[in-house]
Protein backbone atom coordinates (compact mmCIF):
# COMPACT_ATOMS: atom_id res chain seq x y z
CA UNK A 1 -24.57 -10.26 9.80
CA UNK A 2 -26.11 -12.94 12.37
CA UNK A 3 -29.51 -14.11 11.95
CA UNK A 4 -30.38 -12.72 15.61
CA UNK A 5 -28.48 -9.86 14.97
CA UNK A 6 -30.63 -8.67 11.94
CA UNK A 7 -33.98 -10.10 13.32
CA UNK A 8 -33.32 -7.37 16.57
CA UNK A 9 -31.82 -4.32 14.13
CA UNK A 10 -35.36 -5.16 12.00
CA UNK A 11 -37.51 -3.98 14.79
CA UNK A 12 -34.83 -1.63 16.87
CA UNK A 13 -34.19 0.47 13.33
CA UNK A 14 -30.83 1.87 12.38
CA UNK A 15 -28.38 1.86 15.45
CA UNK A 16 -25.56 4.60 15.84
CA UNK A 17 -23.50 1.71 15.34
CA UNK A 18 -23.48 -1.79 13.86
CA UNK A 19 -21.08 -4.28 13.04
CA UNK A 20 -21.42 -8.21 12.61
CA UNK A 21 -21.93 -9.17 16.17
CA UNK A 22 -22.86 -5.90 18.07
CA UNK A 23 -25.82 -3.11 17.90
CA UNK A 24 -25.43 -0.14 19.83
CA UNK A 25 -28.32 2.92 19.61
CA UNK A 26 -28.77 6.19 20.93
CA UNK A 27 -31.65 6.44 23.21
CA UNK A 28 -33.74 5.52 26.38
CA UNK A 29 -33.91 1.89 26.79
CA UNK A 30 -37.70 1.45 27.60
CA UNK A 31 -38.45 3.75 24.42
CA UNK A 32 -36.10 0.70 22.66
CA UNK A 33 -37.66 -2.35 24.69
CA UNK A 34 -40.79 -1.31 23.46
CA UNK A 35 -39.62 -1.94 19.77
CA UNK A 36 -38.79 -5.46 20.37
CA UNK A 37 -41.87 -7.95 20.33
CA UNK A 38 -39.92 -11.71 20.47
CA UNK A 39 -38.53 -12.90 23.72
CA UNK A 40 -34.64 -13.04 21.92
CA UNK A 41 -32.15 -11.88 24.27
CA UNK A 42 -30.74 -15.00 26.03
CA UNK A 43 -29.33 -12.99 28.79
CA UNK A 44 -29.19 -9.15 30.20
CA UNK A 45 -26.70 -8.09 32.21
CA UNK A 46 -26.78 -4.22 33.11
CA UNK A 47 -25.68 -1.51 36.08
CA UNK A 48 -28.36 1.14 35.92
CA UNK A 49 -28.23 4.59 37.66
CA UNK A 50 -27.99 4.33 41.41
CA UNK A 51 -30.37 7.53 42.03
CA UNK A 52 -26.94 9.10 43.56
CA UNK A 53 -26.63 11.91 41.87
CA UNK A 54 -23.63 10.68 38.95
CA UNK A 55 -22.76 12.85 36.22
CA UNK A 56 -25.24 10.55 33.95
CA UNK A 57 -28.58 10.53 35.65
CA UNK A 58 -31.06 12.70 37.08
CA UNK A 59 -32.36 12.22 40.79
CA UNK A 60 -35.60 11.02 41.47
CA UNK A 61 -37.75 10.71 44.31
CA UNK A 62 -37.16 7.26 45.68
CA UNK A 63 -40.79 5.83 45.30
CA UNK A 64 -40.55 7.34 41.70
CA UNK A 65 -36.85 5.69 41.33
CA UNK A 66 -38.41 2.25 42.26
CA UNK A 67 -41.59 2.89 40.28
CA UNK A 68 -38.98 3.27 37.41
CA UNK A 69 -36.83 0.32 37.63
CA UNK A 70 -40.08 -1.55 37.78
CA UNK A 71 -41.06 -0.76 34.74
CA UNK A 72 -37.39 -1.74 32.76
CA UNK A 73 -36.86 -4.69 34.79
CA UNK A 74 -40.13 -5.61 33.72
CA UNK A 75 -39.91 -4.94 29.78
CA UNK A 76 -36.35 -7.15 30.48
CA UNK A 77 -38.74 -10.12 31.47
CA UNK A 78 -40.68 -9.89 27.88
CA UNK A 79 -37.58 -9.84 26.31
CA UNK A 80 -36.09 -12.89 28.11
CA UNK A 81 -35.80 -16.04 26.32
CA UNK A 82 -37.55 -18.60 28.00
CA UNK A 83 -34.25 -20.27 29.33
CA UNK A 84 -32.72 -16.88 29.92
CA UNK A 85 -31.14 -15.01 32.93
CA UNK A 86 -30.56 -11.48 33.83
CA UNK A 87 -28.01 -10.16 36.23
CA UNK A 88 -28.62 -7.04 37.90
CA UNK A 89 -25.60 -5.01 39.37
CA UNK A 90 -26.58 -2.67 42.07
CA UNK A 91 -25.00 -0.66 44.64
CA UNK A 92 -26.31 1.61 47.42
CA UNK A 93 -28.45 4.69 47.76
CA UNK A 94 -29.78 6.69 50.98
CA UNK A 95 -33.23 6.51 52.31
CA UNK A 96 -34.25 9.93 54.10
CA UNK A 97 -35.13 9.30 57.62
CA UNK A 98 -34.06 5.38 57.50
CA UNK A 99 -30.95 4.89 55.83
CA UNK A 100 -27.34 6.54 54.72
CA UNK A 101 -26.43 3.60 52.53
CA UNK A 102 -29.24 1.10 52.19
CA UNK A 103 -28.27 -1.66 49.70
CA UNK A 104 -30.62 -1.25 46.65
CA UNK A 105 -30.90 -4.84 46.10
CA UNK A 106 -33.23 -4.95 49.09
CA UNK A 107 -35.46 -1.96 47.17
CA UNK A 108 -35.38 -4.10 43.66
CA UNK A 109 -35.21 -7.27 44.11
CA UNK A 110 -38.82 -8.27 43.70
CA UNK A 111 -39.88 -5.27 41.36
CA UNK A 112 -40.17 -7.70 38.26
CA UNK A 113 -41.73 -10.95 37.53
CA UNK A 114 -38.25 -12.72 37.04
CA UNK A 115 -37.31 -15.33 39.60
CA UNK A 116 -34.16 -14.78 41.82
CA UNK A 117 -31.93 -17.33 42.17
CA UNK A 118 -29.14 -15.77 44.64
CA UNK A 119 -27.40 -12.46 45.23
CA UNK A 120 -23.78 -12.29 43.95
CA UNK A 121 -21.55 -9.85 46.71
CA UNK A 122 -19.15 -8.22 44.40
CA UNK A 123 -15.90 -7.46 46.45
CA UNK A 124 -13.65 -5.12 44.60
CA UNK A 125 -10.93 -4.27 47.23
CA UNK A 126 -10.68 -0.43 46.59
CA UNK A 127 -12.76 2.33 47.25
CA UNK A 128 -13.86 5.61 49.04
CA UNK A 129 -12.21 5.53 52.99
CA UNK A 130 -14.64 6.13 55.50
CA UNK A 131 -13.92 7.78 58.91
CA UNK A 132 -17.77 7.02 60.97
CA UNK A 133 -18.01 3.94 59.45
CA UNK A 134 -16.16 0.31 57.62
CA UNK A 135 -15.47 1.55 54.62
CA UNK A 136 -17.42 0.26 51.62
CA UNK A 137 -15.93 -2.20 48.86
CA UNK A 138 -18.64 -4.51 47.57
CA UNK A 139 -21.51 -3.86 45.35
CA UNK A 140 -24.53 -6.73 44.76
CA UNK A 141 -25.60 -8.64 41.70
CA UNK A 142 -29.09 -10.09 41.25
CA UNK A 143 -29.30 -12.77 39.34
CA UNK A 144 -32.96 -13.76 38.05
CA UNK A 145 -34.51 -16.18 35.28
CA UNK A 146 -37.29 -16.53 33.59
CA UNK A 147 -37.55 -20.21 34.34
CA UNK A 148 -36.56 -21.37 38.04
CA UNK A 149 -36.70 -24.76 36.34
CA UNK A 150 -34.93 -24.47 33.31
CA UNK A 151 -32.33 -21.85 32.55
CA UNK A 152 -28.94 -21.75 31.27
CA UNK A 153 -26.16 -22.50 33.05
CA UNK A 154 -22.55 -23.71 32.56
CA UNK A 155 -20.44 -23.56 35.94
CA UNK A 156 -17.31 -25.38 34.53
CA UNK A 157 -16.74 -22.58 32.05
CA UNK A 158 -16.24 -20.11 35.35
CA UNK A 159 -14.54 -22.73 37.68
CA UNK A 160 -11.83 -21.56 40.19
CA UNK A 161 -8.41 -23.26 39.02
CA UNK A 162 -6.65 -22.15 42.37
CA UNK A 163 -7.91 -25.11 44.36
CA UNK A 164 -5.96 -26.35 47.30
CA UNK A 165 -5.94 -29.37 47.23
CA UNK A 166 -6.35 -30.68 43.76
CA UNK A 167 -5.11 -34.04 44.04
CA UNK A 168 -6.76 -35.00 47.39
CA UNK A 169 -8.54 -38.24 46.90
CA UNK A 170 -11.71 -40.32 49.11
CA UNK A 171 -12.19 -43.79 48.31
CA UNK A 172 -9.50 -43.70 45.19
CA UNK A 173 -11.66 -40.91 43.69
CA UNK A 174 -10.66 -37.26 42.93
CA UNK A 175 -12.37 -35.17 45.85
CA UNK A 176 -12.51 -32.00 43.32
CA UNK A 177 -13.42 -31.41 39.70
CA UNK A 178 -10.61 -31.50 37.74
CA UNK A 179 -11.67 -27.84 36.16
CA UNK A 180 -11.85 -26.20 39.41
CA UNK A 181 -13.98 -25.30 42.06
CA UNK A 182 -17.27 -23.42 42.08
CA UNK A 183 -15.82 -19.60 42.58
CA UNK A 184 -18.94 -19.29 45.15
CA UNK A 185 -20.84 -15.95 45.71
CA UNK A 186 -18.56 -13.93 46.89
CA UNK A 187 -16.42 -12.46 44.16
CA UNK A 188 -13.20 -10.99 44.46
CA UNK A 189 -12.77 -8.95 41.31
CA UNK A 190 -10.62 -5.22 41.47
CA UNK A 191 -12.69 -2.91 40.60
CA UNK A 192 -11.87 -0.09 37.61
CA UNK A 193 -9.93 2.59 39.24
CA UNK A 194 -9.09 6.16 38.17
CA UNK A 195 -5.62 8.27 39.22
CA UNK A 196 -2.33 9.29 37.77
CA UNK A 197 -0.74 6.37 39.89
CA UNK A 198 -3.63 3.52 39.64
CA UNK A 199 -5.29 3.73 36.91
CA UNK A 200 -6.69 0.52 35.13
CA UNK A 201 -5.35 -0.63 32.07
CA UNK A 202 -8.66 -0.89 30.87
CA UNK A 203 -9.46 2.56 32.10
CA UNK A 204 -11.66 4.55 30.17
CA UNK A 205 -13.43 8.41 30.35
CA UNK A 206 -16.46 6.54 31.71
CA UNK A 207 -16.99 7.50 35.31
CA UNK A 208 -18.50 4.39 36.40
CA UNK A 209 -16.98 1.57 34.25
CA UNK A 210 -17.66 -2.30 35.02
CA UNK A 211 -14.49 -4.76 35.40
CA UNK A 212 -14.10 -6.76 32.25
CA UNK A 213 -13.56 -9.47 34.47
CA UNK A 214 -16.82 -9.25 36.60
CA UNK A 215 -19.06 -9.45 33.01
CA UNK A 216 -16.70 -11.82 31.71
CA UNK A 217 -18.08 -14.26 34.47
CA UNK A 218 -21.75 -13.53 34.07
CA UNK A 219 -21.73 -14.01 30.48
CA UNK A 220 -19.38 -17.51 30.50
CA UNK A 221 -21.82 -18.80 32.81
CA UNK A 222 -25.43 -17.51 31.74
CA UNK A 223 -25.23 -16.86 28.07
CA UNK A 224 -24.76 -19.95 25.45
CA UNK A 225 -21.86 -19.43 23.16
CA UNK A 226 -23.66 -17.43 20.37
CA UNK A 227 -26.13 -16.38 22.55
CA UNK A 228 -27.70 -12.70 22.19
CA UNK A 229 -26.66 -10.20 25.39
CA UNK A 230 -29.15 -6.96 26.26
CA UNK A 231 -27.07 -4.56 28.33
CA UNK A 232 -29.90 -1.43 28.54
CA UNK A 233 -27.36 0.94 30.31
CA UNK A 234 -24.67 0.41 28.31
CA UNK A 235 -22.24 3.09 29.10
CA UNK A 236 -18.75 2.32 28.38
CA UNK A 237 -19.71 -0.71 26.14
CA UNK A 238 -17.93 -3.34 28.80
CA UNK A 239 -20.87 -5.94 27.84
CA UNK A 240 -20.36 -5.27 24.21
CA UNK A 241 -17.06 -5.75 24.25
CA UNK A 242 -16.73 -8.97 26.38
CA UNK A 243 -19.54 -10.49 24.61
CA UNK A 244 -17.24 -10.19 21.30
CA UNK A 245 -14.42 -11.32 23.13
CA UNK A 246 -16.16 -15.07 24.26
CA UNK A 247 -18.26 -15.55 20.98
CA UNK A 248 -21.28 -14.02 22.04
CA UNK A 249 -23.87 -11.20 20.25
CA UNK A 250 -24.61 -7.91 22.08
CA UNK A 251 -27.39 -5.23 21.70
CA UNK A 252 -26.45 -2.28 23.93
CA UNK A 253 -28.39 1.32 24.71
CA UNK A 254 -27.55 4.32 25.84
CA UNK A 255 -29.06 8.13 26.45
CA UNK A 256 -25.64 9.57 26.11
CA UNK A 257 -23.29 9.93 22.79
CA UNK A 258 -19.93 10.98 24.64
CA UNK A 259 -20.44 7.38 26.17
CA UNK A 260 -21.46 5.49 23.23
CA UNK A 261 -18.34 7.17 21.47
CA UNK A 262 -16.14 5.44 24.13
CA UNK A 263 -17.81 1.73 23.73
CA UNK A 264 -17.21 2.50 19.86
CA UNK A 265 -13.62 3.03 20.41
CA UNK A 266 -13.24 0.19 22.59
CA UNK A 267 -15.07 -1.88 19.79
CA UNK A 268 -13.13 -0.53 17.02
CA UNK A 269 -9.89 -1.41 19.06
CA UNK A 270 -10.07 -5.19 18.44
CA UNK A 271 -7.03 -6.18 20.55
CA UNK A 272 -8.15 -5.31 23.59
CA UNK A 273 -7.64 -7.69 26.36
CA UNK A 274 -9.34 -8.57 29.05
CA UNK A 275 -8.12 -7.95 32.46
């Protein structure tokens, strides 16, 4: 087993599942965080409960939703390495008297001592239809560090190869890089759908399951290869199992079994591709 692998399953205890690169456990994720006492994880990259009344969580009062988040996206900054990042995947929620669908990002985004460095719009093409209004297909990710002067970040590994242009030269010189361009922050990904007749391949039970693809990006570009990857809400076990996939550790939580079960499958199911 890795060296930051055992160091975190020393202080987490015995996980309802283990293997060489991944922990997963049973539980709620600040009761966890408060096991941990290093600053290990390199990056954390998570979708919590949206406070809209999913299968998975209970709904609070909004001040009392906030209060909460405040308090995990807090315990994330302890945990943070010191040139670490954490990407925070939001949606929207409705504010009585103010709001039907007020972006969450604009609730969160300063409830933790992190630093932002941009929103990421997350346009995923399919959704709900919508009759007294556009109808909605993006979602937001956050994306904080712990150092606004150092942090990790390799943009070539997530270039754009569908460039234009890629031979266009000024003054002799290539005008792009040869890898790509920068894929910008707007990001086109499909989304995981359900349905007899459009179901994802990489469909599972999960009723709110995040695009290989979209975590795929986030953890090329903020997590060093052998890094260590916190996903608190782990659900389906997407982080987990895209982590594996590009050489990188994972530590995952979750309050529910049935869900855990599924990321275990997924694990277990080695050939998996991402799509």
């Amino acid at each position: 087993m890795n060296e930051k692998i055992e160091l975190a399953k020393a202080e987490l205890g015995t996980p309802y599942y283990e293997s060489a690169d991944v922990l997963l456990y049973h539980g709620d994720c600040l009761d966890l965080m408060n096991r941990v006492s290093a600053s290990r994880f390199d990056l954390t990259v998570t979708s919590p409960p949206y406070n809209i009344g999913k299968e998975y969580e209970k709904i609070r009062v909004l001040a009392d939703y906030v209060s909460w988040c405040s308090k995990w996206m807090g315990k994330i900054h302890e945990l943070t390495a010191a040139t670490g990042s954490f990407w925070l995947n939001i949606g929207y929620v409705p504010v009585p008297d103010s709001g039907k669908a007020v972006p969450l990002a604009y609730l969160l985004w300063n409830q933790s001592p992190f630093y932002m460095i941009q929103e990421v719009v997350w346009n995923y093409g399919a959704g709900v239809a919508s009759r007294h209004s556009f109808s909605p297909r993006n979602e937001k990710l956050l994306w904080y560090v712990r150092n606004p002067d150092d942090y990790y970040f390799d943009l070539d590994s997530v270039r754009d190869p569908d460039v234009k242009y890629p031979n266009q030269k000024k003054n002799g010189k290539l005008k792009c890089n040869q890898l790509g361009k920068n894929p910008s922050d707007v990001w086109q990904i499909p989304k995981v759908t359900s349905g007899a007749n459009r179901s994802s391949k990489e469909r599972t039970p999960h009723p709110a399951q995040f695009p290989s693809a979209l975590i795929e990006r986030v953890i090329k570009a903020s997590c060093p290869p052998g890094g260590l990857v916190l996903d608190p809400f782990a659900g389906s076990g997407t982080t987990s199992v895209v982590a594996r996939q590009n050489g990188r550790l994972s530590v995952g939580f979750d309050v529910r079994t049935d869900y855990l079960d599924i990321a275990v499958s997924r694990l277990e199911k080695r050939e998996e591709t991402l799509f």
